[in-house]
Protein backbone atom coordinates (compact mmCIF):
# COMPACT_ATOMS: atom_id res chain seq x y z
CA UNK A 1 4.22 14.61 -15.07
CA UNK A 2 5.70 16.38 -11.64
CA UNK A 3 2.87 15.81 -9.18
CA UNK A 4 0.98 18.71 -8.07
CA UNK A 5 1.03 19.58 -4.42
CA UNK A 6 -1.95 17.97 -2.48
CA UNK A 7 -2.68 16.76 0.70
CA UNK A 8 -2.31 13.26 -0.13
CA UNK A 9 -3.60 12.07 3.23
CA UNK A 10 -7.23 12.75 2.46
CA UNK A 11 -8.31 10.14 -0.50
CA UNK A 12 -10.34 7.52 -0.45
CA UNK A 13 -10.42 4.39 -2.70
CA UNK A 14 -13.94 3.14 -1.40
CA UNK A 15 -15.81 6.45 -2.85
CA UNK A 16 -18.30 6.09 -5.64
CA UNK A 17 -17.71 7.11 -8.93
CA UNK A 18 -20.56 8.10 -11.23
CA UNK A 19 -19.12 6.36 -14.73
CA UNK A 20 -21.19 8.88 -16.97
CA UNK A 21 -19.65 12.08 -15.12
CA UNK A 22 -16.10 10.87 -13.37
CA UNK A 23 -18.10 12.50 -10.00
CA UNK A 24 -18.18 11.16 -6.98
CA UNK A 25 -21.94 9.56 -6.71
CA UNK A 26 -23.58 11.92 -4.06
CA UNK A 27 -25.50 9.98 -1.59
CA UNK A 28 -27.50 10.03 1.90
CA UNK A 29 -25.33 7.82 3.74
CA UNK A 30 -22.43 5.54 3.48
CA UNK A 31 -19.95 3.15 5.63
CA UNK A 32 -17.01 1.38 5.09
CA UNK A 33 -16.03 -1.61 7.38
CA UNK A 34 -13.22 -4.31 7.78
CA UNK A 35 -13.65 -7.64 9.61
CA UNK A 36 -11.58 -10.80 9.68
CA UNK A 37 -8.62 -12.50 11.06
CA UNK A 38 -5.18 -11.70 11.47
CA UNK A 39 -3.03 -15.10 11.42
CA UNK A 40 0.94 -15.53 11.64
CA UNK A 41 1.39 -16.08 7.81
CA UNK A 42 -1.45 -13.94 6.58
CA UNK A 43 -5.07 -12.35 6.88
CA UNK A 44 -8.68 -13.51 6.12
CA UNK A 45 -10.56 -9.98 5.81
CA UNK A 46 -14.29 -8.84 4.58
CA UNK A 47 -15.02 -5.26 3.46
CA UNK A 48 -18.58 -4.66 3.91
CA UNK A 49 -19.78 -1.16 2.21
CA UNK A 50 -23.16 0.40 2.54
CA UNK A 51 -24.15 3.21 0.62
CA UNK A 52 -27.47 4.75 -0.64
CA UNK A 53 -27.22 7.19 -4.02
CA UNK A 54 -29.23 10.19 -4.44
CA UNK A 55 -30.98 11.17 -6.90
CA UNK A 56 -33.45 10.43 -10.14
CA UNK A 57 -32.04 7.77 -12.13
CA UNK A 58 -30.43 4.74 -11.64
CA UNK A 59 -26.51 5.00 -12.19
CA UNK A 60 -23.30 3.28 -12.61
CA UNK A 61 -21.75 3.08 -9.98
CA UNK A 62 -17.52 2.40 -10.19
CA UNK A 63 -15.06 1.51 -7.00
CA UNK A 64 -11.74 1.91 -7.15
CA UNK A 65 -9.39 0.36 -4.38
CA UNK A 66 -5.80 -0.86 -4.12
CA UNK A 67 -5.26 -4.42 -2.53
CA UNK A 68 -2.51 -4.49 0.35
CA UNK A 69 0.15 -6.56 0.34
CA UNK A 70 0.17 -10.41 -0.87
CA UNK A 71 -3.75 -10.27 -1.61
CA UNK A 72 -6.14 -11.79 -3.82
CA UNK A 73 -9.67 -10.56 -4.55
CA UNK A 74 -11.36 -14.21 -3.51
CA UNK A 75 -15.56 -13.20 -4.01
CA UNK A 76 -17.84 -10.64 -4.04
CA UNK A 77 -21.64 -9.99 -3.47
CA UNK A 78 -24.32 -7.21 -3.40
CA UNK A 79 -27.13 -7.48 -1.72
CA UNK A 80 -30.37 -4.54 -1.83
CA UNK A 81 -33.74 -4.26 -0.24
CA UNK A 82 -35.01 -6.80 -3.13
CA UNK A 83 -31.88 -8.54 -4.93
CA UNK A 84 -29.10 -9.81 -4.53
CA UNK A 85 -26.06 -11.06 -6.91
CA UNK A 86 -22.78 -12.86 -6.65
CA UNK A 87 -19.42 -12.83 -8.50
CA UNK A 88 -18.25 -15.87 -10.29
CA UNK A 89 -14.86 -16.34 -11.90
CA UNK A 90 -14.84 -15.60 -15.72
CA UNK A 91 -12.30 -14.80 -18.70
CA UNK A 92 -11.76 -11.11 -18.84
CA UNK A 93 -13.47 -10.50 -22.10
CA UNK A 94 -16.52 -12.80 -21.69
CA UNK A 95 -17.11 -11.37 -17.81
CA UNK A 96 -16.88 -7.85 -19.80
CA UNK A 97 -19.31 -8.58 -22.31
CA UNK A 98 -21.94 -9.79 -19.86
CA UNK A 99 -21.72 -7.03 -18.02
CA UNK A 100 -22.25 -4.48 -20.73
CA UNK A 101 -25.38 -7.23 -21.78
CA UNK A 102 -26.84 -6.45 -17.97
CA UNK A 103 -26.33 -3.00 -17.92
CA UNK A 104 -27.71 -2.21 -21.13
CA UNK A 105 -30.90 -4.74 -20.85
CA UNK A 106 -31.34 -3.10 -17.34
CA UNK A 107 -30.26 -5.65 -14.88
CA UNK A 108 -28.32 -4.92 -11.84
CA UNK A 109 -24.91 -5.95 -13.05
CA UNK A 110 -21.61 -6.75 -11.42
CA UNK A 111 -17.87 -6.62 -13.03
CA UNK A 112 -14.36 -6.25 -10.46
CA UNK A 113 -11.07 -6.16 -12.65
CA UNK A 114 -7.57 -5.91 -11.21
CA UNK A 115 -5.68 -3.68 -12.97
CA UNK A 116 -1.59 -2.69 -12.14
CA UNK A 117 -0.33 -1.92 -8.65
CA UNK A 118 -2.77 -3.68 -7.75
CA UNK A 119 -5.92 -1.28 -8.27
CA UNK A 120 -8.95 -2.76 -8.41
CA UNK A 121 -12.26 -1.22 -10.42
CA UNK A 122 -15.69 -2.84 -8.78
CA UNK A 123 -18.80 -1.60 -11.11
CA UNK A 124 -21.72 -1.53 -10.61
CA UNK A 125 -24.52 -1.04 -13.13
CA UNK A 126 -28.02 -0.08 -12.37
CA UNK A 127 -28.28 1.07 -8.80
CA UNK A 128 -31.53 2.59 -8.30
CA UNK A 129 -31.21 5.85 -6.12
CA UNK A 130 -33.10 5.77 -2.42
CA UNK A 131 -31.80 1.68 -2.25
CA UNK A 132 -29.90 1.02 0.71
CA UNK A 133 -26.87 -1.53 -1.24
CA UNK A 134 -24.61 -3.31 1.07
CA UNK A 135 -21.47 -4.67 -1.18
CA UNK A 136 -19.29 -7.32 0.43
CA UNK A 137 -15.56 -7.90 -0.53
CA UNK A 138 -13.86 -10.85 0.42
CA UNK A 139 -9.76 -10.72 0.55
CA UNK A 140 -7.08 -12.78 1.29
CA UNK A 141 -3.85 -10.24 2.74
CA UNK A 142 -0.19 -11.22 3.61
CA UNK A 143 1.24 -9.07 6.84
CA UNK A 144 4.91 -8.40 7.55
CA UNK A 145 6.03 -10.99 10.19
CA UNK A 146 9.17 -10.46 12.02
CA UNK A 147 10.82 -12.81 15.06
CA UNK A 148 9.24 -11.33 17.51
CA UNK A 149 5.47 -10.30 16.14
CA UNK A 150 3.80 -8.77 13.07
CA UNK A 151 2.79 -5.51 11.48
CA UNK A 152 -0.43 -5.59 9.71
CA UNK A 153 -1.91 -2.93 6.82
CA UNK A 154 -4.75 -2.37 4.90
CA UNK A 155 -5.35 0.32 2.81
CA UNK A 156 -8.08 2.87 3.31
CA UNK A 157 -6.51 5.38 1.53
CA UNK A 158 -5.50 5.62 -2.48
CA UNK A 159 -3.09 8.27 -2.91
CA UNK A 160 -2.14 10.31 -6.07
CA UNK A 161 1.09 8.44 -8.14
CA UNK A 162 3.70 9.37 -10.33
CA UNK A 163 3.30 8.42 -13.99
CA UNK A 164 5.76 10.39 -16.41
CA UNK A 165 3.27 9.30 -19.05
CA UNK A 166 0.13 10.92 -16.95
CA UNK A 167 -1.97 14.13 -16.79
CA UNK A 168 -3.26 15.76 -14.21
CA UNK A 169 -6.26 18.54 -14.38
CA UNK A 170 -7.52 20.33 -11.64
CA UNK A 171 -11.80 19.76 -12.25
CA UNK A 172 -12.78 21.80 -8.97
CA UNK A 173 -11.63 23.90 -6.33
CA UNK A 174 -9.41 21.50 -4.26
CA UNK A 175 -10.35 18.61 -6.65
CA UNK A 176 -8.03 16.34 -9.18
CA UNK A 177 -8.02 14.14 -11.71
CA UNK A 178 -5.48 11.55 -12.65
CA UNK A 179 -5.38 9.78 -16.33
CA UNK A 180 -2.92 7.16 -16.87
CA UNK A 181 -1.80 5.81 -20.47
CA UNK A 182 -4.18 3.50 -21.86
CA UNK A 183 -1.74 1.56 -23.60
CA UNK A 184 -0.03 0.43 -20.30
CA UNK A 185 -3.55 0.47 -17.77
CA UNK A 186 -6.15 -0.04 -19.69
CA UNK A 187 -9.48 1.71 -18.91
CA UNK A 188 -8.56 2.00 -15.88
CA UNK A 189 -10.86 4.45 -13.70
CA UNK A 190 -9.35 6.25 -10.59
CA UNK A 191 -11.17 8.58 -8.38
CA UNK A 192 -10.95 12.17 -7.61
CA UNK A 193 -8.31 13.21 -5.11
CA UNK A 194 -9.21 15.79 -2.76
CA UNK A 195 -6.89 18.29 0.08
CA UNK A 196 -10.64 17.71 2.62
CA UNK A 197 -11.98 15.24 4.44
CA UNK A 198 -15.81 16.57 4.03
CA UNK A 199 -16.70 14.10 1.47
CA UNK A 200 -15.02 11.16 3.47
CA UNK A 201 -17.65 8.31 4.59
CA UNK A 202 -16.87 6.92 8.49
CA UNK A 203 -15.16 3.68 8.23
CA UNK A 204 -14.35 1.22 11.04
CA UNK A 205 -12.76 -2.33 12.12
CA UNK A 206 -13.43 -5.35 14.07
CA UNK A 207 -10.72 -8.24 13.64
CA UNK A 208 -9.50 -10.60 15.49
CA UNK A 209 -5.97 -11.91 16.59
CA UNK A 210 -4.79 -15.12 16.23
CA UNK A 211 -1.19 -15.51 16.65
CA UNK A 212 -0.14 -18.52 18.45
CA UNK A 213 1.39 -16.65 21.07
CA UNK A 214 0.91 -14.67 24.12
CA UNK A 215 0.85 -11.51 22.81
CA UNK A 216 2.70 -8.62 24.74
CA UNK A 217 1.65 -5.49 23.39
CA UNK A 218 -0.71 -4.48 20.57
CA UNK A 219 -1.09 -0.92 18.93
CA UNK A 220 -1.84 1.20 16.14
CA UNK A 221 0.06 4.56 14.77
CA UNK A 222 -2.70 5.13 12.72
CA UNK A 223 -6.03 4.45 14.81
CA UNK A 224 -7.56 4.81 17.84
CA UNK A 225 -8.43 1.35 19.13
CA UNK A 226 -9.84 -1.07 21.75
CA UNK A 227 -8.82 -4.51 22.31
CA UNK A 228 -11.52 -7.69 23.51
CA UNK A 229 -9.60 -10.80 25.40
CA UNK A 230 -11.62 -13.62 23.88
CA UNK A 231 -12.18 -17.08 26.12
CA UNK A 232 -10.04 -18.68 22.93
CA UNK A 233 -7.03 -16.81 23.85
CA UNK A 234 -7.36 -14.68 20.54
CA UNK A 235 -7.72 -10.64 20.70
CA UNK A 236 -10.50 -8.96 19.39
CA UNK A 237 -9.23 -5.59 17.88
CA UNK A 238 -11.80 -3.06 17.46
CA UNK A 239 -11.96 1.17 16.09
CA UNK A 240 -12.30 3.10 19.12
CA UNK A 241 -14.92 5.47 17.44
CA UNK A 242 -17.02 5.81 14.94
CA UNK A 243 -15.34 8.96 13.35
CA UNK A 244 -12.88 7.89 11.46
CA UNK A 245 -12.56 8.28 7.38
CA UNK A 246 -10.57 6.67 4.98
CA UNK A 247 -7.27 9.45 4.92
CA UNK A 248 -4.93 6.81 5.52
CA UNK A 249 -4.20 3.29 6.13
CA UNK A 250 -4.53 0.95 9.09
CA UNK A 251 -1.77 -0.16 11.14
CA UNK A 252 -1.45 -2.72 13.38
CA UNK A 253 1.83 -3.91 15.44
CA UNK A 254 1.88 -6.82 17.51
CA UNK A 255 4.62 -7.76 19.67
CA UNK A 256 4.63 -11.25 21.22
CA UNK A 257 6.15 -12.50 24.30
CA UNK A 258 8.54 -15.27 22.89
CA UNK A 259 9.87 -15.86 19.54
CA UNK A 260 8.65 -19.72 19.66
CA UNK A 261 8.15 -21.70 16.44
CA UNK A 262 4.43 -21.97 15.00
CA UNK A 263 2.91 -24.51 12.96
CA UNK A 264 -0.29 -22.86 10.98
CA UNK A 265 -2.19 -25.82 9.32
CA UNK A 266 -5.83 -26.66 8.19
CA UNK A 267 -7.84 -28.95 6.15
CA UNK A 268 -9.23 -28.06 2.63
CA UNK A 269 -12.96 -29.29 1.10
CA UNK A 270 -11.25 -32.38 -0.87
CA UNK A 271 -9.39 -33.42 2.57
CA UNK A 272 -5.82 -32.43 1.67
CA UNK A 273 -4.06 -30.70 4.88
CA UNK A 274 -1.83 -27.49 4.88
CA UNK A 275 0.71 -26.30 6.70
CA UNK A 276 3.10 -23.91 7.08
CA UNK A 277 6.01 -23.27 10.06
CA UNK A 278 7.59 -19.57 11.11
CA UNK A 279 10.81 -20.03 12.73
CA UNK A 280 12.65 -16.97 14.28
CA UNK A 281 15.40 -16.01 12.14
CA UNK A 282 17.63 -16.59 15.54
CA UNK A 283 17.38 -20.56 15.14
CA UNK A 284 19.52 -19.87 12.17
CA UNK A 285 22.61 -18.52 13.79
CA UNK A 286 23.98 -14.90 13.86
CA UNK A 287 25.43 -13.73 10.44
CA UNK A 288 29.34 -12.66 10.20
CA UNK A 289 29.64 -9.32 10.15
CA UNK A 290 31.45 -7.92 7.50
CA UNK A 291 32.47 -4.18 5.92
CA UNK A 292 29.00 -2.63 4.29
CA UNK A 293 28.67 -1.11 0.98
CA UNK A 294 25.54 0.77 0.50
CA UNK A 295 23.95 3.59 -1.01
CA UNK A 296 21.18 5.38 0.23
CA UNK A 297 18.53 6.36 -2.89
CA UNK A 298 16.34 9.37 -1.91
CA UNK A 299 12.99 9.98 -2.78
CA UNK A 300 13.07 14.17 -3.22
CA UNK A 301 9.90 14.33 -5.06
CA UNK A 302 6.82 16.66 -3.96
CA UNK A 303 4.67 13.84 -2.47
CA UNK A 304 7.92 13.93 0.43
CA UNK A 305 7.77 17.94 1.11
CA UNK A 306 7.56 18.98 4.69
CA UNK A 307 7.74 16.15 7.71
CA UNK A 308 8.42 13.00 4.60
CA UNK A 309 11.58 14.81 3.37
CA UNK A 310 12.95 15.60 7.13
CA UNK A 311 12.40 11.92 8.63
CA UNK A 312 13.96 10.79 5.65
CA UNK A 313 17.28 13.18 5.60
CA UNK A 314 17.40 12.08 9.61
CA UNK A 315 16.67 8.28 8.55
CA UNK A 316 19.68 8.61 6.23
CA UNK A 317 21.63 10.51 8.91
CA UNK A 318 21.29 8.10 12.02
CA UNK A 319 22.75 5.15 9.63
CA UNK A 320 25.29 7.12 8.32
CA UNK A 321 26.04 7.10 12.36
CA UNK A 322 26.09 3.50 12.59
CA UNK A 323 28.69 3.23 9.82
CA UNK A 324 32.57 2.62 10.44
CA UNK A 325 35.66 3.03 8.68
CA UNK A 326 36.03 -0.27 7.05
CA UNK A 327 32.15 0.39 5.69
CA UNK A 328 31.60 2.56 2.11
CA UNK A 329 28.40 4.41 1.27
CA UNK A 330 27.17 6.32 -1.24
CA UNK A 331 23.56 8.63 -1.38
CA UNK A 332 21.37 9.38 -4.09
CA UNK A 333 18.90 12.00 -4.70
CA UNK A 334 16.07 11.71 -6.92
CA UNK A 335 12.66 12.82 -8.48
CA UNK A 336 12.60 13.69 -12.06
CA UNK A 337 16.55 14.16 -12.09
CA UNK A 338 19.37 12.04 -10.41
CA UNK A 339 21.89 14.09 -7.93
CA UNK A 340 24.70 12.03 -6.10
CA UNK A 341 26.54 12.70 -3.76
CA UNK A 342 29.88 11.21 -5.01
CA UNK A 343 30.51 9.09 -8.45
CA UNK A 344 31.22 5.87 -6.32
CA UNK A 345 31.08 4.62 -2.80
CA UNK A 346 33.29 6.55 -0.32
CA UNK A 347 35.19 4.90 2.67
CA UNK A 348 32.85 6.02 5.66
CA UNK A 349 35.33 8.24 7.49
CA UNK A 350 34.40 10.74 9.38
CA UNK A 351 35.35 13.29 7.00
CA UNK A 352 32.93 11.85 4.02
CA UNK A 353 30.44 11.39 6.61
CA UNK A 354 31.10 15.02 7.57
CA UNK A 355 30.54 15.70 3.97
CA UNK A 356 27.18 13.65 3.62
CA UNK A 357 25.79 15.54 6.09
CA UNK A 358 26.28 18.87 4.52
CA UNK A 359 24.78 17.30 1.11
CA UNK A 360 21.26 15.75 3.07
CA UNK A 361 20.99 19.84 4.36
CA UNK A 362 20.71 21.01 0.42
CA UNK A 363 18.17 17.85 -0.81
CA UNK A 364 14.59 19.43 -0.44
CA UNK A 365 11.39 18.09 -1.86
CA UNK A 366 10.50 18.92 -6.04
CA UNK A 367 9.55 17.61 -8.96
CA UNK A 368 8.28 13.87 -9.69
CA UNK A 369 9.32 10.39 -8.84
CA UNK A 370 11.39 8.67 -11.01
CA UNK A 371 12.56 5.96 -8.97
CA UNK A 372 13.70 3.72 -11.35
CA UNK A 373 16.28 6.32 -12.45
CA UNK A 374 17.45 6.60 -8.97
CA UNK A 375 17.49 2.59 -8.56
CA UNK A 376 19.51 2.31 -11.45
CA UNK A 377 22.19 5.08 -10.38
CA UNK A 378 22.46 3.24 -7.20
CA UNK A 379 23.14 0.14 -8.99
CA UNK A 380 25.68 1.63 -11.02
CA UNK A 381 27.76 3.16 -8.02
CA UNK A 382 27.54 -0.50 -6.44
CA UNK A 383 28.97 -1.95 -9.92
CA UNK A 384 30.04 -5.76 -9.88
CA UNK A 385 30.85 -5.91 -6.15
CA UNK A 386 27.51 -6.34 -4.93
CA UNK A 387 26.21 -4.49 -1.80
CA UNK A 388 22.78 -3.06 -0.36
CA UNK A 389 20.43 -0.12 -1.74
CA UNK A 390 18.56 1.78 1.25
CA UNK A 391 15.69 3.45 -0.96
CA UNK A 392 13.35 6.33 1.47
CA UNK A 393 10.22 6.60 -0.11
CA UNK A 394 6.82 7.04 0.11
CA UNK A 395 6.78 4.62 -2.77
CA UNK A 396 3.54 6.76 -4.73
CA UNK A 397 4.55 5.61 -8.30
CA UNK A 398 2.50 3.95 -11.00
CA UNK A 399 3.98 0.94 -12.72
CA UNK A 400 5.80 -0.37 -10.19
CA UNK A 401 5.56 -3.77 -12.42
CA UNK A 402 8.24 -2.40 -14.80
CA UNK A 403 10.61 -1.45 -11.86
CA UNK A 404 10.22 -4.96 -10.31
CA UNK A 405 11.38 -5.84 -13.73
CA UNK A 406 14.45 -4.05 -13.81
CA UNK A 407 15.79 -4.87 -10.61
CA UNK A 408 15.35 -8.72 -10.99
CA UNK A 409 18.88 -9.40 -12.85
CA UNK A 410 21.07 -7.24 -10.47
CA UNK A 411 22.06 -10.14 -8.77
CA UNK A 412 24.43 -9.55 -5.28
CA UNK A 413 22.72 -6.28 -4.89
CA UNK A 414 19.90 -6.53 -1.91
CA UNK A 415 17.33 -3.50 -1.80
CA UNK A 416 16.13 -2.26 1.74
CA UNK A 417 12.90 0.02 1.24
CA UNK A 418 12.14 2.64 4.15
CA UNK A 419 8.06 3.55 3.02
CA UNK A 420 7.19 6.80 4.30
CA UNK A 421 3.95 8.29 5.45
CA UNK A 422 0.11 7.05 6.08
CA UNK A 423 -0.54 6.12 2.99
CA UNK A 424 2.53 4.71 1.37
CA UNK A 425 2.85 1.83 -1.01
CA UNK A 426 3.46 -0.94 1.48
CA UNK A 427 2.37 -3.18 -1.27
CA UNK A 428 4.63 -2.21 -3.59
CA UNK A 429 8.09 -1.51 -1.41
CA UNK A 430 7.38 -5.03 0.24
CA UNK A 431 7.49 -6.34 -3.10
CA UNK A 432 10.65 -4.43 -4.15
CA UNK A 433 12.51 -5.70 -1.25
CA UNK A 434 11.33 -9.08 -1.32
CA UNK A 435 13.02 -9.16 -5.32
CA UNK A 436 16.16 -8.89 -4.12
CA UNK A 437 15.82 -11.10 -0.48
CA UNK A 438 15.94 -6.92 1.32
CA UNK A 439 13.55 -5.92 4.19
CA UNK A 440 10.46 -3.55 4.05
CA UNK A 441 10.40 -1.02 6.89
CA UNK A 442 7.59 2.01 7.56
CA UNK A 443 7.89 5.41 9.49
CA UNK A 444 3.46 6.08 9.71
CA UNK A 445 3.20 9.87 9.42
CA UNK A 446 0.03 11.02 11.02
């Protein structure tokens, strides 16, 4: 399935889904907000949603979300003008069956199931219209650490995938609807991706830094922000306004003022203590430099049309710059077909180079993503000698599981991932890279 040209900047995970209709739930008001605390080696975070539905009859209400890198679902809870109810831990099949018991006995029921890539679907059965429902999510999140700070992300947004197994049927005017094979996602239920931000709830953020550090410069690509000194010496990092939707994710970057080592430890309920140390990469000694064999694998699907495709032909470009003549490189073009731009690495010369150039001009944005095809023609052109793969993406596949599969016994061959755009797959790419001991980097499109 080629994906169909949307604006893929303008979803939103959070939104309701009616689970008779596949509608969003219509409803007289609704928020979306994210506290918690940003630490060296990870993130505490709540997402606290409150929504009341419109309408008649009570409904079933369905969330779907993805969870951002290195994160775990730990508890959630919904509380109403007169209930409340909290998750407990349960085999899939039993926690299933007593929520189809609640819902059709007519109890307020509660069922969250993690699905591939990450997705999450949070039901809820029996919400009476005209209650105001607050439903808390508690997560624990990795960030990207790096000698001298961190980048933090969180999804808002849930943007369309490639599936060559999917279909994809336009249900409205400017509305679609994505169904994945059962036999590899189960009953999975996504939401309805939109080109408008009409139907977007406000969200907003209040977390708080706590890096060990002095911290030198905080920002965000993505959202307009305020920062809080706290007495502690922690930052309190907080949304600006209180327009905002969910069209893309959050991005934080912290730069500190020294690259000293941390120690991050605590106590747990039976008494045990935890630690864990981040040491710059610099206390390790500089690495020998040596002649580079890469290829760079292209993402040239339709998700990457317009600003995407050019950042990543100039990406490609400015380290074909870098390269010298002892280096050889190689560049692969993908989405539903595989176009390279010579059989086997080529001694980076400044004719090839030349050469490159005149290729990246002709590789424009079509058809689907079938990354794993481009992966595995990269790996070929490397062949036994080992080398890196530089993959430019904005990383919007589904079943990423099976490509983490296939790049596990290509030993000697490191993958680099370059996401692309607001609402790329950070969990996924980080994963990818982190397979093969390769680095995660983002350009945020706005």
């Amino acid at each position: 399935m080629g994906k169909k040209k949307m604006n893929t900047d303008k979803e939103a995970p959070f939104n309701l889904i009616d689970l008779k209709t596949g509608k969003n739930i219509r409803t007289a008001m609704q928020s979306l907000f994210l506290t918690g605390e940003i630490l060296p080696v990870g993130a505490r975070l709540s997402v606290w949603h409150v929504f009341k539905p419109e309408g008649k009859k009570p409904v079933e209400a369905i969330y779907c979300f993805a969870l951002p890198r290195d994160a775990s679902m730990r508890r959630f809870f919904v509380k109403g003008d007169r209930f409340s109810a909290y998750s407990r831990l349960e085999p899939t099949g039993k926690a299933v069956k007593a929520y189809e018991k609640g819902v059709e006995d007519g109890h307020l029921s509660l069922l969250a199931r993690q699905y591939r890539d990450g997705i999450v679907n949070l039901s809820i059965g029996n919400v009476r219209p005209g209650e105001s429902v607050s439903v808390y999510l508690e997560l624990i999140a990795g960030v990207d650490i790096s000698d001298q700070g961190l980048r933090f992300r969180f999804p808002f947004a849930l943007a369309p995938g490639y599936h060559g197994k999917a279909k994809m049927m336009e249900v409205g005017p400017g509305a679609y609807e994505l169904e994945l094979p059962e036999d590899e996602f189960g009953d999975l239920i996504l939401p309805q991706w939109r080109g408008d931000t009409e139907s977007l709830h406000s969200v907003g953020f209040d977390l708080r830094l706590n890096i060990g550090r002095e911290i030198a410069e905080i920002a965000s690509p993505s959202h307009a922000m305020r920062t809080v000194n706290l007495e502690d010496g922690n930052v309190q990092v907080l949304s600006a306004t209180d327009s905002e939707v969910p069209d893309r994710d959050l991005v934080l970057d912290v730069r500190t003022r020294d690259k000293a080592p941390l120690i991050v430890s605590g106590v747990e309920k039976d008494g045990k203590g935890r630690f864990a140390v981040v040491v710059s990469s610099e206390n390790f000694g500089k690495c020998e430099k040596s002649a580079r064999n890469i290829v760079f694998v292209i993402d040239r699907s339709g998700s990457m049309s317009g600003p995407p495709m050019a950042q990543a032909r100039k990406a490609v470009e400015a380290c074909l710059g870098a390269l010298g003549d002892e280096d050889r490189f190689g560049i692969v073009a993908f989405d539903d077909m595989v176009e390279r731009f010579s059989e086997k690495t080529v001694p980076a010369d400044m004719e090839n180079r030349t050469a490159a150039k005149k290729f990246l001009e002709k590789v424009d944005a079509r058809g689907g993503t079938e990354l794993l095809e481009g992966l595995e023609a990269a790996m070929g052109m490397l062949g036994g000698t080992g080398g890196d793969i530089m993959v430019i993406t904005d990383g919007e596949v589904f079943g990423t599981e099976d490509i983490l599969m296939a790049v596990k016994n290509h030993s000697g061959i490191r993958i680099h991932c370059l996401g692309i755009g607001s609402a790329s797959q950070d969990r996924f790419l980080a994963l990818l890279a982190r397979e093969s001991s390769g680095r995660k980097e983002s350009i945020f499109r706005q």
